[in-house]
PDB file of N, CA and C in Angstrom:
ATOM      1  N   UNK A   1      63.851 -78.546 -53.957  1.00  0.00           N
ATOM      2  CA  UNK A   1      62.984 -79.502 -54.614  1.00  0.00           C
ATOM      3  C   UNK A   1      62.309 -80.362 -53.546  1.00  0.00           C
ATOM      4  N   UNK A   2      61.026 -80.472 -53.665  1.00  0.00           N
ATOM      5  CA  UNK A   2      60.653 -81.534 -52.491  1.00  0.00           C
ATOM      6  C   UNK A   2      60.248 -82.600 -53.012  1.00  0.00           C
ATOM      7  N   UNK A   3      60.586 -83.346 -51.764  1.00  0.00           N
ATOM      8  CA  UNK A   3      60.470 -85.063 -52.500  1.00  0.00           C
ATOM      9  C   UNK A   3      58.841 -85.700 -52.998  1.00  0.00           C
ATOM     10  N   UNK A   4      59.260 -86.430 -54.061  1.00  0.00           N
ATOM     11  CA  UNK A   4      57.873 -86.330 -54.199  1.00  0.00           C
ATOM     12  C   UNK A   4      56.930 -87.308 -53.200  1.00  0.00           C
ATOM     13  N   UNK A   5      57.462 -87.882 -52.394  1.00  0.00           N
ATOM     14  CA  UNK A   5      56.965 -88.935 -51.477  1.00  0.00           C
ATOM     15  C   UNK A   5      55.789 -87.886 -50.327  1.00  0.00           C
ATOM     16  N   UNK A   6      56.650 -86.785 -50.186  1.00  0.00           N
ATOM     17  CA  UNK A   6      56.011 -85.603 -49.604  1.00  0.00           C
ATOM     18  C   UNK A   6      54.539 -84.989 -50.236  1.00  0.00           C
ATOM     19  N   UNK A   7      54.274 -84.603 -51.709  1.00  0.00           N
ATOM     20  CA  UNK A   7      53.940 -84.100 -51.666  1.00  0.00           C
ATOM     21  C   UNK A   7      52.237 -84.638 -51.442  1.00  0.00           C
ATOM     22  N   UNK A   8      51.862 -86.077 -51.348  1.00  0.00           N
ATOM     23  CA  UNK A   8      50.769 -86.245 -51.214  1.00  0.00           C
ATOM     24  C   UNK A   8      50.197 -85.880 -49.905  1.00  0.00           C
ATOM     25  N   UNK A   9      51.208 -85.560 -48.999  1.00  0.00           N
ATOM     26  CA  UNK A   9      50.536 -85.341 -47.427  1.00  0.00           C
ATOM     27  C   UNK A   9      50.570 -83.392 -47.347  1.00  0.00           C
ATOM     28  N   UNK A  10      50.942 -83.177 -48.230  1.00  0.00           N
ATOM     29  CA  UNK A  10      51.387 -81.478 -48.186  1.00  0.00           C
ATOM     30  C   UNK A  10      50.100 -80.890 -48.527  1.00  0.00           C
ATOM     31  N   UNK A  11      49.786 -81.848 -49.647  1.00  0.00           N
ATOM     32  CA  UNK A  11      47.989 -81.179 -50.235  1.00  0.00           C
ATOM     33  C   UNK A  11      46.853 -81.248 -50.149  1.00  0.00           C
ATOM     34  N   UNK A  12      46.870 -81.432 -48.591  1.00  0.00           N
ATOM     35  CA  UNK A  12      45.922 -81.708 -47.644  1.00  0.00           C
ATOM     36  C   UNK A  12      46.214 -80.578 -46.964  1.00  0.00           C
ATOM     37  N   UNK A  13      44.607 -80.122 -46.434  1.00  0.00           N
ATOM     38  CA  UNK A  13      44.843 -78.550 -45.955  1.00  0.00           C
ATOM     39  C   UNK A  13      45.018 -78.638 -44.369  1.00  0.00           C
ATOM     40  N   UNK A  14      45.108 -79.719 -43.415  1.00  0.00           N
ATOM     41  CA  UNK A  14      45.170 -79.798 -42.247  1.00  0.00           C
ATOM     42  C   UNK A  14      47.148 -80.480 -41.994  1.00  0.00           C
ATOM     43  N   UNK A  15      47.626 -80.086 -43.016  1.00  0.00           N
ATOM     44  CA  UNK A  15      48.924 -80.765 -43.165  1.00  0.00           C
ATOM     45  C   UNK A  15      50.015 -79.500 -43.530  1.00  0.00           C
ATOM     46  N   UNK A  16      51.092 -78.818 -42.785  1.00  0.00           N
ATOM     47  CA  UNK A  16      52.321 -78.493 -43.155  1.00  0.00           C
ATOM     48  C   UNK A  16      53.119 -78.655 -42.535  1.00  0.00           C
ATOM     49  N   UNK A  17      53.979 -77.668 -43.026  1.00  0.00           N
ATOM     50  CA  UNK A  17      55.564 -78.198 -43.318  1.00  0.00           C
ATOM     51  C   UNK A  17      56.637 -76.758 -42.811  1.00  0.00           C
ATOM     52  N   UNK A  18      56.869 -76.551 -42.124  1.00  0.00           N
ATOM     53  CA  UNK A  18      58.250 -75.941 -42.154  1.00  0.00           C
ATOM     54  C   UNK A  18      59.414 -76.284 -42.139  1.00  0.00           C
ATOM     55  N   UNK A  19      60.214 -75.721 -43.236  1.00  0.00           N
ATOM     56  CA  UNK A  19      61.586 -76.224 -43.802  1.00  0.00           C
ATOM     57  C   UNK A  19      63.028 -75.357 -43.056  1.00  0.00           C
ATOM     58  N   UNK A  20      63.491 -75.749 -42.195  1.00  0.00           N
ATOM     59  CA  UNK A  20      64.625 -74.480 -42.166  1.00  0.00           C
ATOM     60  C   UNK A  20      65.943 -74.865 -42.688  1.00  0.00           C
ATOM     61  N   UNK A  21      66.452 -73.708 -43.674  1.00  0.00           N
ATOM     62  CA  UNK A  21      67.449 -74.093 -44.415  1.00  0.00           C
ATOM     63  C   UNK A  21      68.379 -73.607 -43.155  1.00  0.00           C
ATOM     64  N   UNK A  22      69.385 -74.089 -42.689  1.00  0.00           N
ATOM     65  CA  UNK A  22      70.441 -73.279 -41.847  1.00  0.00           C
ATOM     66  C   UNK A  22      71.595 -73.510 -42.089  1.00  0.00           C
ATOM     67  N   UNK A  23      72.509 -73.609 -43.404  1.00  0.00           N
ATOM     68  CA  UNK A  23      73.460 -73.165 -43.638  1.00  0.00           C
ATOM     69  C   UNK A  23      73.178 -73.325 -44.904  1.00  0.00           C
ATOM     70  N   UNK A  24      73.912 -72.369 -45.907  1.00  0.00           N
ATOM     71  CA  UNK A  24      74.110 -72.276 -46.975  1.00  0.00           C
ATOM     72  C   UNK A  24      73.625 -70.394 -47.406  1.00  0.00           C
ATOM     73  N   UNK A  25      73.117 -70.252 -48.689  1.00  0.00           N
ATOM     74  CA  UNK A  25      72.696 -69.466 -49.353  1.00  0.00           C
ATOM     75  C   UNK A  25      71.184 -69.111 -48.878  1.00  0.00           C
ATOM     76  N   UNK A  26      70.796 -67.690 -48.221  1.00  0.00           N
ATOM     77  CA  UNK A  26      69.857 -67.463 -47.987  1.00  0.00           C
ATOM     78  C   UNK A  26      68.641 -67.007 -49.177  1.00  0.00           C
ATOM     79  N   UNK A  27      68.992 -66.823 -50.122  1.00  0.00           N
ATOM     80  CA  UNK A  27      68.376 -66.517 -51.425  1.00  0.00           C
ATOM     81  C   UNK A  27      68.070 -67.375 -51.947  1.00  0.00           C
ATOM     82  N   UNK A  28      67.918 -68.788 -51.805  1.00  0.00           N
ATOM     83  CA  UNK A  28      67.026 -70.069 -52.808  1.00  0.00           C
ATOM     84  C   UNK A  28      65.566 -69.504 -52.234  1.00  0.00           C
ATOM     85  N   UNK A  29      65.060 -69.402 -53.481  1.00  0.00           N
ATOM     86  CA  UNK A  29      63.960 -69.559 -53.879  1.00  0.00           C
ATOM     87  C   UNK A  29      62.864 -70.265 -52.774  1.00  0.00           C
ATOM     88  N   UNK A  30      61.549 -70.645 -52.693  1.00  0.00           N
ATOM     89  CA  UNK A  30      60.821 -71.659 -52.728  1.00  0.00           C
ATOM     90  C   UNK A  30      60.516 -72.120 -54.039  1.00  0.00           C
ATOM     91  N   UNK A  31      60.434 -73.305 -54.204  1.00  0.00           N
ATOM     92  CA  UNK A  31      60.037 -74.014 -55.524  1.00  0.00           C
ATOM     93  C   UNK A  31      58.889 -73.648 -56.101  1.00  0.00           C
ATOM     94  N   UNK A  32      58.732 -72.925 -57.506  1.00  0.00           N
ATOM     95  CA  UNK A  32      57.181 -72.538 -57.753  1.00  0.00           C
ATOM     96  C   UNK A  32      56.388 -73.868 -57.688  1.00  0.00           C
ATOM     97  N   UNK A  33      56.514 -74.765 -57.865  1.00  0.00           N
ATOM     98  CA  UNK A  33      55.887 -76.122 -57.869  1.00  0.00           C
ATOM     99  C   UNK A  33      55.764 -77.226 -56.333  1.00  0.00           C
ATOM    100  N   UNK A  34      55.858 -76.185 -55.454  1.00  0.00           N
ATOM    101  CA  UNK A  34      55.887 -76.589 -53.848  1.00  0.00           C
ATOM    102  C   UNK A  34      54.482 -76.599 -53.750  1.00  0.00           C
ATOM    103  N   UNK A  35      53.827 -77.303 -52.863  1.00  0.00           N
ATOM    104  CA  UNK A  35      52.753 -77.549 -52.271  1.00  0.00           C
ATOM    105  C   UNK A  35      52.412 -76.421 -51.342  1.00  0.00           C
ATOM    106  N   UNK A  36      51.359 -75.592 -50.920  1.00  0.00           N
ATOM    107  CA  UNK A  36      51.078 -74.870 -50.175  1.00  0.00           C
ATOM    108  C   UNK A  36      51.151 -74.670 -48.592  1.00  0.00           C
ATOM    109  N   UNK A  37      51.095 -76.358 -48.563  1.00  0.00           N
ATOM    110  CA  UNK A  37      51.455 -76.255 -47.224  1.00  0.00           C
ATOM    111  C   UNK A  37      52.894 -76.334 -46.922  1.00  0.00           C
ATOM    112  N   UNK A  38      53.752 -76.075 -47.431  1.00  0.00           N
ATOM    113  CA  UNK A  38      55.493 -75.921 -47.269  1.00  0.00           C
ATOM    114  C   UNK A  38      55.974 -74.466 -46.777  1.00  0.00           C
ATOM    115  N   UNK A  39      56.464 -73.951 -45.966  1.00  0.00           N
ATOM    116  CA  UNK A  39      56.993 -72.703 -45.829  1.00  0.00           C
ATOM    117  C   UNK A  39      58.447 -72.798 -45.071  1.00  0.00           C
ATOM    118  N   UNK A  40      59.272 -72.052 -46.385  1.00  0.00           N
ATOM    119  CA  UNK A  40      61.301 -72.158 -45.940  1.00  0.00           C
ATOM    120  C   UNK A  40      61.409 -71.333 -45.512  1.00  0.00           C
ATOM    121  N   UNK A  41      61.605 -71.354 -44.162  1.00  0.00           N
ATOM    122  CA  UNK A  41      62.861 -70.619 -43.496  1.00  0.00           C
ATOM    123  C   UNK A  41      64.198 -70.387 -43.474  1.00  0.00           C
ATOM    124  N   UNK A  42      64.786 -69.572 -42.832  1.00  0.00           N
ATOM    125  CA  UNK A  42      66.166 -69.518 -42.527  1.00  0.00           C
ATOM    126  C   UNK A  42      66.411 -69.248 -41.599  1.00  0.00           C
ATOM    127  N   UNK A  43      67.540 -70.471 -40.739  1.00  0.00           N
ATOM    128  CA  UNK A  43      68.075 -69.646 -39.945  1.00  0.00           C
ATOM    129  C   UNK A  43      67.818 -71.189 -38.964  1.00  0.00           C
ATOM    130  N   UNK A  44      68.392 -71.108 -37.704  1.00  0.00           N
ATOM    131  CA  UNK A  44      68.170 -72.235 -36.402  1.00  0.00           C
ATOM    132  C   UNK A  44      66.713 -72.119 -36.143  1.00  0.00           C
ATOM    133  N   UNK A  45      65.821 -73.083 -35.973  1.00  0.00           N
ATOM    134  CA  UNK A  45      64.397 -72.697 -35.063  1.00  0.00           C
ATOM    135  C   UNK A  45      64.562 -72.659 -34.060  1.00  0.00           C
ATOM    136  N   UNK A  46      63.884 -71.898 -33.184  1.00  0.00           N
ATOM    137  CA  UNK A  46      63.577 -71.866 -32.105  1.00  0.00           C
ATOM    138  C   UNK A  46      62.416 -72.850 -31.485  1.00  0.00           C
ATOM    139  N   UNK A  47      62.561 -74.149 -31.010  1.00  0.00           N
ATOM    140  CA  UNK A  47      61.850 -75.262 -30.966  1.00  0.00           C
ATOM    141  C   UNK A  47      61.004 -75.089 -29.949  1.00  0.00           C
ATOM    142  N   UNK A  48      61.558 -74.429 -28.921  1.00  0.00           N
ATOM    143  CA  UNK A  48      60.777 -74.278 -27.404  1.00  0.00           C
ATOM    144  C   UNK A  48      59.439 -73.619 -27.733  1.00  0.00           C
ATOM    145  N   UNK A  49      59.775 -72.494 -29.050  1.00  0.00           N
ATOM    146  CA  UNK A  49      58.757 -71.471 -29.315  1.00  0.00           C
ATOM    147  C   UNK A  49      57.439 -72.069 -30.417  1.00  0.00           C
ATOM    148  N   UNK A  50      58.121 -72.994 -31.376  1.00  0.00           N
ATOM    149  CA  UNK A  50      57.531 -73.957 -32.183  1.00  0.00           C
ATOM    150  C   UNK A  50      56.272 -75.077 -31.138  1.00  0.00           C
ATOM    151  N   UNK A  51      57.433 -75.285 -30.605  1.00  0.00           N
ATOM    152  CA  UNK A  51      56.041 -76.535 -29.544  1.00  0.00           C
ATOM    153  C   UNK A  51      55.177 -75.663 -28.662  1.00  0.00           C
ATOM    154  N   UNK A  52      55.452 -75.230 -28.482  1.00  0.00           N
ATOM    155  CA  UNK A  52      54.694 -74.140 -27.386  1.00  0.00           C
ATOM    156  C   UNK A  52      53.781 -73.165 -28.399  1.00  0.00           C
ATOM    157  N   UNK A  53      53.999 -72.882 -29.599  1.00  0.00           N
ATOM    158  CA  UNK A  53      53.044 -72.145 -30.364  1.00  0.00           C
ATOM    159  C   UNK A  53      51.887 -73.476 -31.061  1.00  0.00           C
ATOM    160  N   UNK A  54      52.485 -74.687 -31.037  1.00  0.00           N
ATOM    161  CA  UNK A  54      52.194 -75.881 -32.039  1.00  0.00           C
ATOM    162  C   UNK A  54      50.870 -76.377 -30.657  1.00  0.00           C
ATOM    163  N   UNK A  55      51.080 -76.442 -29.403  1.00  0.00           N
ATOM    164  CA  UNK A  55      50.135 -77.019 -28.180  1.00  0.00           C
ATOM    165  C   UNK A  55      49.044 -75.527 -28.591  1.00  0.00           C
ATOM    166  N   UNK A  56      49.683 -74.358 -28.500  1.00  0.00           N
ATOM    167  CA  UNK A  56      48.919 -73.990 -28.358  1.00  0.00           C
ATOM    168  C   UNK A  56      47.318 -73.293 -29.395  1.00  0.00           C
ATOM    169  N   UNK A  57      48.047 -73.997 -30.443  1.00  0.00           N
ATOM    170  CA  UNK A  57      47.207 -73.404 -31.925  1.00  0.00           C
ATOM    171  C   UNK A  57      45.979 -74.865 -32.114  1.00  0.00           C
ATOM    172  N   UNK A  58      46.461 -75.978 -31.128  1.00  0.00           N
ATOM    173  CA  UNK A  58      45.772 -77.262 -30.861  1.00  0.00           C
ATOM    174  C   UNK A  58      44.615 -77.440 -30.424  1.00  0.00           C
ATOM    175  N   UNK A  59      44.562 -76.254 -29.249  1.00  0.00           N
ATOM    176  CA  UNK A  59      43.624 -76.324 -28.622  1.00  0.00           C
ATOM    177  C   UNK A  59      43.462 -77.729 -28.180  1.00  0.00           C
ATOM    178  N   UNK A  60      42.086 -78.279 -28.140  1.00  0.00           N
ATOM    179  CA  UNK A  60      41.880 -79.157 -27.235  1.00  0.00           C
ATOM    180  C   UNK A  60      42.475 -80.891 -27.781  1.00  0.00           C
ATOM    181  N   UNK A  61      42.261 -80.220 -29.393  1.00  0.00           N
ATOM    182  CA  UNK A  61      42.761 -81.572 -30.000  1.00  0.00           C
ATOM    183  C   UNK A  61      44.432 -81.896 -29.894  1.00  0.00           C
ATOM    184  N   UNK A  62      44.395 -83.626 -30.002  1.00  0.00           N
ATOM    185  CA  UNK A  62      45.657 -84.282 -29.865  1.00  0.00           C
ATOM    186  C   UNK A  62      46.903 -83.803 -30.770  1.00  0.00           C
ATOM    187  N   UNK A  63      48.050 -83.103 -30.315  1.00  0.00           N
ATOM    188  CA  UNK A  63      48.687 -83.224 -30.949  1.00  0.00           C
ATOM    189  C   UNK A  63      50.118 -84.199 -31.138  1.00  0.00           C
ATOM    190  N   UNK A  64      50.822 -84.445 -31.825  1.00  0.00           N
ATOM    191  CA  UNK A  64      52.247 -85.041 -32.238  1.00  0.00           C
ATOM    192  C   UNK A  64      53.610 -84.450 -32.382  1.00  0.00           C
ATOM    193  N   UNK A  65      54.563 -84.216 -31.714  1.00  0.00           N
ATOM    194  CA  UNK A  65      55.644 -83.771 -31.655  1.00  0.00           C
ATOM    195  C   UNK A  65      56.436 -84.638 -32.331  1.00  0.00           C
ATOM    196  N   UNK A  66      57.049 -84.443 -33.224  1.00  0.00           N
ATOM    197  CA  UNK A  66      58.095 -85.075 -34.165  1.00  0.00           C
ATOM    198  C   UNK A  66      59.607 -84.819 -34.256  1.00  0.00           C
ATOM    199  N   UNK A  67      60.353 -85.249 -33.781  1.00  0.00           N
ATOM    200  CA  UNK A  67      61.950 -84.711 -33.756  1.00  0.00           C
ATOM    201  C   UNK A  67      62.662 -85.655 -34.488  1.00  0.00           C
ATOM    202  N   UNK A  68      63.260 -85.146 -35.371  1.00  0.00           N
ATOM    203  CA  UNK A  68      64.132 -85.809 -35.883  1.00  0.00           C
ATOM    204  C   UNK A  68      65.080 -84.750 -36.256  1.00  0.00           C
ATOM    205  N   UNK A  69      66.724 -84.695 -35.435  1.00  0.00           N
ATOM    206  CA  UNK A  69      67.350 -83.801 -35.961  1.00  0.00           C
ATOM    207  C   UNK A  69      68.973 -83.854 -34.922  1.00  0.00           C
ATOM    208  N   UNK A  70      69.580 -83.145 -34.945  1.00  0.00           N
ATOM    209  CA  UNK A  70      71.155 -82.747 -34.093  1.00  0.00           C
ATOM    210  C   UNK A  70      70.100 -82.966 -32.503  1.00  0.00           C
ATOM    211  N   UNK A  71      71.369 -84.104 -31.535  1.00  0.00           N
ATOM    212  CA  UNK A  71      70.669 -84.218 -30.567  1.00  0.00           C
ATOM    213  C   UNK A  71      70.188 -83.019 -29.340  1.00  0.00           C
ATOM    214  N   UNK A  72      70.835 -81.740 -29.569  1.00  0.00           N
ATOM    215  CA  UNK A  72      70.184 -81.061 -28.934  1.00  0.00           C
ATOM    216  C   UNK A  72      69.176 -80.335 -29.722  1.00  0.00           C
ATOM    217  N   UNK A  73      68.760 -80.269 -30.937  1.00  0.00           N
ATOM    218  CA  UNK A  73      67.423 -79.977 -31.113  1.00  0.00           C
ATOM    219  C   UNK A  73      66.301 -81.017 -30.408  1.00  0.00           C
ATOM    220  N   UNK A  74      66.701 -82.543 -30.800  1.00  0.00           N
ATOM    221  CA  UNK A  74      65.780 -83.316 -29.900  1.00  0.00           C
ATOM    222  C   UNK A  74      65.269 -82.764 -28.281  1.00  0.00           C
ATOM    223  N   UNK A  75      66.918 -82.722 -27.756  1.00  0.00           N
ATOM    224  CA  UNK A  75      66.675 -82.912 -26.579  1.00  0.00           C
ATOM    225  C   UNK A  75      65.842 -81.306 -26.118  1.00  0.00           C
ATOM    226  N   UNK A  76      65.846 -80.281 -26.620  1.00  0.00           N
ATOM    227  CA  UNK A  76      65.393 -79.192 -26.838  1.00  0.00           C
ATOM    228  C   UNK A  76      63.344 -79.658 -26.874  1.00  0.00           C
ATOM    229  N   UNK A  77      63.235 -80.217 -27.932  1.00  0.00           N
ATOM    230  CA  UNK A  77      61.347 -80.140 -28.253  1.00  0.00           C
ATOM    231  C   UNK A  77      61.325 -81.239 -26.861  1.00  0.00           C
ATOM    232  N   UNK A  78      62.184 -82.216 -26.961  1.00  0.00           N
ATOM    233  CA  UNK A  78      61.744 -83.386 -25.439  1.00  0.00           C
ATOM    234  C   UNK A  78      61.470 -82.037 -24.363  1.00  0.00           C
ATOM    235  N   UNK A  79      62.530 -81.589 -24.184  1.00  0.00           N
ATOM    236  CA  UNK A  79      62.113 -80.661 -22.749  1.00  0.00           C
ATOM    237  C   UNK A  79      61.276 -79.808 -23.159  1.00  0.00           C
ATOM    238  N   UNK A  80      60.217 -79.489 -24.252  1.00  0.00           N
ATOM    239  CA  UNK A  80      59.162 -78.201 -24.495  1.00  0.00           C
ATOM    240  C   UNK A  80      58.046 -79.115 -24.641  1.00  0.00           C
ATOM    241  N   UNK A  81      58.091 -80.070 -25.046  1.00  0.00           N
ATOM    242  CA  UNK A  81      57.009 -81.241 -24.491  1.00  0.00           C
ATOM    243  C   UNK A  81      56.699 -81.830 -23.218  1.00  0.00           C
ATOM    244  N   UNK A  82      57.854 -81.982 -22.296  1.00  0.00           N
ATOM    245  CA  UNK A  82      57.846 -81.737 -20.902  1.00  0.00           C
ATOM    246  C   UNK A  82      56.789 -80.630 -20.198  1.00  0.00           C
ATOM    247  N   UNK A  83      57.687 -79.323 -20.778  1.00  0.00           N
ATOM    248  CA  UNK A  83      56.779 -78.433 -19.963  1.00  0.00           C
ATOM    249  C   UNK A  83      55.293 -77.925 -20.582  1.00  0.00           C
ATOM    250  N   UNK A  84      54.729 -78.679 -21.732  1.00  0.00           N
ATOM    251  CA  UNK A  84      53.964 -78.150 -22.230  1.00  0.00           C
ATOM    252  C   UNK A  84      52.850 -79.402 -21.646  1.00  0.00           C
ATOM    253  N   UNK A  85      53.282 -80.554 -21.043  1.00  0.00           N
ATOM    254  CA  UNK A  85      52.569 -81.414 -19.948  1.00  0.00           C
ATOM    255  C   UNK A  85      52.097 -81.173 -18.683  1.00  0.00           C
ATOM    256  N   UNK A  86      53.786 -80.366 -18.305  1.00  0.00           N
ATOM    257  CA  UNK A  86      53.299 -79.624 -17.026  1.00  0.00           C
ATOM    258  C   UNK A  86      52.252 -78.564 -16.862  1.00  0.00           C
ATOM    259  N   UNK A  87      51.974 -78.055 -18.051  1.00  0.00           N
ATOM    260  CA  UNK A  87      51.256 -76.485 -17.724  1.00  0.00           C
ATOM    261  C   UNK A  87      49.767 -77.328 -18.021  1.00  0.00           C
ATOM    262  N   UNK A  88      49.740 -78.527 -18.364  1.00  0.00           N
ATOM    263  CA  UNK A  88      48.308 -79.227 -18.184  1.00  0.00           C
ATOM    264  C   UNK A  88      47.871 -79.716 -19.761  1.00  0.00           C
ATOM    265  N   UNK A  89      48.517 -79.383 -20.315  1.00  0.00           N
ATOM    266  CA  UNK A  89      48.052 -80.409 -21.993  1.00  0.00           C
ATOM    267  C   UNK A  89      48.085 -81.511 -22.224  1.00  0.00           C
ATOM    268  N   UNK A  90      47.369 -82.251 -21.662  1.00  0.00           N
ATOM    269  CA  UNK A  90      47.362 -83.473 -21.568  1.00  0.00           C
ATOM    270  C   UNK A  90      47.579 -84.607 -23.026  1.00  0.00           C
ATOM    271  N   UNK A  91      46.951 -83.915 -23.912  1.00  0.00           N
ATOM    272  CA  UNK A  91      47.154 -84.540 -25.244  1.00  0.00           C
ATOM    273  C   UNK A  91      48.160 -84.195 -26.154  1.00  0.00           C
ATOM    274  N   UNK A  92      49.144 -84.253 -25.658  1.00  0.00           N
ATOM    275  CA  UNK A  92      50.426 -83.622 -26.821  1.00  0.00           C
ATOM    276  C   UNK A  92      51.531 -85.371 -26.082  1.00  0.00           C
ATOM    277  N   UNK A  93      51.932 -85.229 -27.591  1.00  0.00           N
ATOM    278  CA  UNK A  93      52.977 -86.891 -27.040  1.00  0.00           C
ATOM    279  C   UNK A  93      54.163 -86.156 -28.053  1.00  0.00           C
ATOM    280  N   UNK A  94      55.123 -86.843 -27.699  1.00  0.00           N
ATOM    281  CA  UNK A  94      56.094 -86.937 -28.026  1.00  0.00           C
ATOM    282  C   UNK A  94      56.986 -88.316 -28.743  1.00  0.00           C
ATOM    283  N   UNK A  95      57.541 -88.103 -30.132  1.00  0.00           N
ATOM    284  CA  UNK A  95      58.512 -88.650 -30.753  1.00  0.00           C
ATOM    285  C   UNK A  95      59.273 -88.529 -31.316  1.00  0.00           C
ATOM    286  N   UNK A  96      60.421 -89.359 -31.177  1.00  0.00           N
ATOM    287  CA  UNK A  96      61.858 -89.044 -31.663  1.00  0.00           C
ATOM    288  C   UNK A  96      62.693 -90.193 -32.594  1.00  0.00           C
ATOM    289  N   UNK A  97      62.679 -89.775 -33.628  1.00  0.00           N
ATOM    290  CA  UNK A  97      63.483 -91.064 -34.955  1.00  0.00           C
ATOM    291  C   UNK A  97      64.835 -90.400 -34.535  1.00  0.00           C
ATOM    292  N   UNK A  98      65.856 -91.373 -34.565  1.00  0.00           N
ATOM    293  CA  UNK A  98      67.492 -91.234 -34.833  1.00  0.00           C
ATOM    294  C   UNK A  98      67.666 -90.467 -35.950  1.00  0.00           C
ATOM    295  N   UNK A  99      69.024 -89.774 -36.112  1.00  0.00           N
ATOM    296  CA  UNK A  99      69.619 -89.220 -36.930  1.00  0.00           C
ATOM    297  C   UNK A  99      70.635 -89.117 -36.397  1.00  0.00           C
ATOM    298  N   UNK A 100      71.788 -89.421 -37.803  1.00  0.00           N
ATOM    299  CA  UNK A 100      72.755 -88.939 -38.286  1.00  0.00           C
ATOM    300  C   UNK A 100      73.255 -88.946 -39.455  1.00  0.00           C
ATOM    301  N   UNK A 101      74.632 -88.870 -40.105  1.00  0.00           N
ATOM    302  CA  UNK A 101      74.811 -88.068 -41.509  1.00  0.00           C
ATOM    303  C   UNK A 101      75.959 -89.419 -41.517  1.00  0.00           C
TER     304      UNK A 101
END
């Protein structure tokens, strides 16, 4: 179910969402009543591959790195934002909200 606080930024076509479920039941559904820009996964992401596909689908425009999650996923997109500075992308920033349970 997605929250509905979500769905006003989902239905905007320059706006998604990937969800990864990683533990439980791999067979839930997506919600027929999900916003288009939502797509569930399964399984751990691969973050290094996410930021590095996310700089590079950017092109020239600014992008936003968002982490919020188990501190080595953070510390994971921090270091793919690192090197995605080094290789010369100047417009990609990085942020990180706390979490825990």
């Amino acid at each position: 179910m997605i929250n509905v606080d979500s769905r006003g930024a989902l239905d905007h076509e320059n706006v998604s969402l990937k969800a990864y479920i990683t533990q439980g039941s791999s067979d839930i559904d997506k919600d027929d009543n999900a916003p288009e820009g939502l797509e569930v996964c399964y399984g751990r992401p691969n973050v290094f591959d996410l930021v590095e596909e996310a700089v590079r689908d950017s092109g020239n425009t600014s992008l936003a790195i968002v982490a919020c999650g188990p501190g080595v996923m953070a510390d994971e997109a921090r270091r793919a934002t690192v090197e995605m500075l080094g290789r010369g992308h100047g417009r990609v920033e990085y942020f990180e909200e706390s979490f825990n349970w």
